[in-house]
N, C-alpha and C. Protein backbone atom coordinates (compact mmCIF):
# COMPACT_ATOMS: atom_id res chain seq x y z
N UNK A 1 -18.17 26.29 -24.85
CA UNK A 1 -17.36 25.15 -25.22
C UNK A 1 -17.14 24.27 -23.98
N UNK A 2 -17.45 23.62 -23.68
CA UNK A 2 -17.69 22.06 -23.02
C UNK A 2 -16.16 21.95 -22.20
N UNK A 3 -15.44 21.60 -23.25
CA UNK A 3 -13.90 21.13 -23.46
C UNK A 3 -13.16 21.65 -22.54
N UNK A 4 -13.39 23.25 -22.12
CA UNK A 4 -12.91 24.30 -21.50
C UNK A 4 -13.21 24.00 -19.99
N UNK A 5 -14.30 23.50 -19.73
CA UNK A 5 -14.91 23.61 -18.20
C UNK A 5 -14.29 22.37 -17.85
N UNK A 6 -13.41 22.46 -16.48
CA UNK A 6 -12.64 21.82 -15.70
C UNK A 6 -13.53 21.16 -14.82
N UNK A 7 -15.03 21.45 -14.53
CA UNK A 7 -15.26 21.10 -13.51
C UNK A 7 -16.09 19.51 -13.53
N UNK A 8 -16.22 18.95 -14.55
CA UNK A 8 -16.33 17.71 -14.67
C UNK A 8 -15.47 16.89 -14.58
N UNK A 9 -14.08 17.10 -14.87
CA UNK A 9 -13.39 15.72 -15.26
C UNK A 9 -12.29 16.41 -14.54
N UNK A 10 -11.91 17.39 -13.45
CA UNK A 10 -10.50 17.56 -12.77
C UNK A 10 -10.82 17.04 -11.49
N UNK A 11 -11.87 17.16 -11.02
CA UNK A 11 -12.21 16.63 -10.07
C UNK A 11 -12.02 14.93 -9.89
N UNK A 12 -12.53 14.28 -10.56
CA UNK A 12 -12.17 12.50 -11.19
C UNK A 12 -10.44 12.41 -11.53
N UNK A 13 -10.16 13.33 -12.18
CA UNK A 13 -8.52 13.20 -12.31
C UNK A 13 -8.12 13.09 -10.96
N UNK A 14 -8.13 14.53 -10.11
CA UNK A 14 -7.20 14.00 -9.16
C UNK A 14 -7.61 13.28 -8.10
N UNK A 15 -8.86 13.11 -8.14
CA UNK A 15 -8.96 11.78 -7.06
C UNK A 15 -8.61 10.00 -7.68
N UNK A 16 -8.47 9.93 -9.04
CA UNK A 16 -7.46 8.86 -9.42
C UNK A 16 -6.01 9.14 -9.21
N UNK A 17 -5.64 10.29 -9.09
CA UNK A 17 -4.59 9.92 -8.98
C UNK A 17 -3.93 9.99 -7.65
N UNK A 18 -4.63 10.91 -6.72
CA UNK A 18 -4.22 10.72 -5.15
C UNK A 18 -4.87 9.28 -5.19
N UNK A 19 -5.84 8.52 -5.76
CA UNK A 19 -5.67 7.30 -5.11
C UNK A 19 -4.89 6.07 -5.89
N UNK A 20 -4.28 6.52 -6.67
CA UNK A 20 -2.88 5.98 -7.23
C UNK A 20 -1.60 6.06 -6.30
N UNK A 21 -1.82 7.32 -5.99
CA UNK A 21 -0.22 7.51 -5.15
C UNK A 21 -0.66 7.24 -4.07
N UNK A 22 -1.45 7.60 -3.50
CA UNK A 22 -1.31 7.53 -1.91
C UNK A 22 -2.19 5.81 -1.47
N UNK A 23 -2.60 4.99 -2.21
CA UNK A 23 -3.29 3.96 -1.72
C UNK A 23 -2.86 2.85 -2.95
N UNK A 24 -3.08 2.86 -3.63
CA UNK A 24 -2.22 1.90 -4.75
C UNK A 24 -0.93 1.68 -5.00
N UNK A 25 0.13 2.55 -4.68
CA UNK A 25 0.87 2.33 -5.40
C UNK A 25 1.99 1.72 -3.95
N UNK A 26 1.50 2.47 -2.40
CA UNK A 26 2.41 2.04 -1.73
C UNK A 26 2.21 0.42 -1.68
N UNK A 27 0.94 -0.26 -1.41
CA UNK A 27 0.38 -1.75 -1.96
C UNK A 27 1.12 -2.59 -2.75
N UNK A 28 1.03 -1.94 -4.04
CA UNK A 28 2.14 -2.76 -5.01
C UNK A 28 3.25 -2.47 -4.48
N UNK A 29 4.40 -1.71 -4.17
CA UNK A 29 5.66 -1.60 -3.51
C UNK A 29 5.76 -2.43 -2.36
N UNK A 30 5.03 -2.64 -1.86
CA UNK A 30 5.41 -3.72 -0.52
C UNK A 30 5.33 -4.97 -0.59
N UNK A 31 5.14 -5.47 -2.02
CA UNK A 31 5.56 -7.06 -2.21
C UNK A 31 6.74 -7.24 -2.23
N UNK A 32 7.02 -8.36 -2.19
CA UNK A 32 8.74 -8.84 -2.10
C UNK A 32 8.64 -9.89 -3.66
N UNK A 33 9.42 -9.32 -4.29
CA UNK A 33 9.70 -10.48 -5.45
C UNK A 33 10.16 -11.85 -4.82
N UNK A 34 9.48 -12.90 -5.98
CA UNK A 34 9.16 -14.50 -5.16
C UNK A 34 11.01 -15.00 -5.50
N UNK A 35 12.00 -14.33 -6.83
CA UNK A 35 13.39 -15.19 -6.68
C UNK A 35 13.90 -13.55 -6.53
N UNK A 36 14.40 -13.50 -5.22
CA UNK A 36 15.11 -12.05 -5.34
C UNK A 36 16.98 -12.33 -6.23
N UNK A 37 17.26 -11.24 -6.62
CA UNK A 37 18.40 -11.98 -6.97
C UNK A 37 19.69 -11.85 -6.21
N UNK A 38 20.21 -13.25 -6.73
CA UNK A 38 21.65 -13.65 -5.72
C UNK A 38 22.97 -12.74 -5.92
N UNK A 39 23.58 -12.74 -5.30
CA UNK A 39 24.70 -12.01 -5.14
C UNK A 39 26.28 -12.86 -5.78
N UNK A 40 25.78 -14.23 -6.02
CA UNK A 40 27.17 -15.01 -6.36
C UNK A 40 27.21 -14.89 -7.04
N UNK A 41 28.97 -14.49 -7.21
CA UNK A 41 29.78 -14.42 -8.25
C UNK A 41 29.58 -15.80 -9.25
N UNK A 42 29.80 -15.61 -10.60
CA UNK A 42 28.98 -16.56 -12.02
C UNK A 42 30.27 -17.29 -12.09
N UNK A 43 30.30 -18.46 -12.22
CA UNK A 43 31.48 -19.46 -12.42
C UNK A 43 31.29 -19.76 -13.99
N UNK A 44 32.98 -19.50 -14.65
CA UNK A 44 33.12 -19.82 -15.98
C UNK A 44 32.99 -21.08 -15.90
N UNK A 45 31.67 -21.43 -17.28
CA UNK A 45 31.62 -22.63 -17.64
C UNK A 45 33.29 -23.24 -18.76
N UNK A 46 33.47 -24.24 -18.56
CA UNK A 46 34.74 -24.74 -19.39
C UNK A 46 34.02 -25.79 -20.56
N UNK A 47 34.37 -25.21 -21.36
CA UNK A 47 34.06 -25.42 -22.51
C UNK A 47 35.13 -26.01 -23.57
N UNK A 48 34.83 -27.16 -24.29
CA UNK A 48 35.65 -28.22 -24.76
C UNK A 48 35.61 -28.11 -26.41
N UNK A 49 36.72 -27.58 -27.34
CA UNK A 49 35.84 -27.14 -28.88
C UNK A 49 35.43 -28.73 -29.41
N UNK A 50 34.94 -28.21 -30.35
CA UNK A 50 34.01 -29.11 -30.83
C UNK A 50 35.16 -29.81 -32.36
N UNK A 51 35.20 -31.41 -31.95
CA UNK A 51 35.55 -31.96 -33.14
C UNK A 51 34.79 -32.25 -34.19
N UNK A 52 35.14 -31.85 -35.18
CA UNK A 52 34.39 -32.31 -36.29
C UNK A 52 34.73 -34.17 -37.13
N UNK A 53 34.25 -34.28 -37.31
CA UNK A 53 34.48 -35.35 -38.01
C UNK A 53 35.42 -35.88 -39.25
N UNK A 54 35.13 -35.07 -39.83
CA UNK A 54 35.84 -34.92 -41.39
C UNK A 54 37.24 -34.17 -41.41
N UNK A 55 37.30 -33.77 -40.40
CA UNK A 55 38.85 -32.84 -40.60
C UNK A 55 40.34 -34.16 -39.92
């Protein structure tokens, strides 16, 4: 049974995935997001109700 023998496809596994962790992934982690986010406190907008017409 084919299915059983490791020695085709464990070998390809873990060299994707040591080169996931150890070469890809530190790569992507060392960008800096382009709007990091701000720290200021959110100012309540003031808000005026709404007249209707008919009343």
């Amino acid at each position: 049974m084919p299915q059983l023998n490791p020695s085709p496809w464990l070998s390809m596994m873990l060299i994707a995935w040591l080169a996931l962790s150890l070469i890809i992934q530190p790569k992507l982690l060392s960008f800096t997001s382009t709007n990091p986010p701000s720290h200021k406190t959110p100012t309540p907008s003031k808000t005026t109700p709404w007249t209707w017409p008919w009343t």
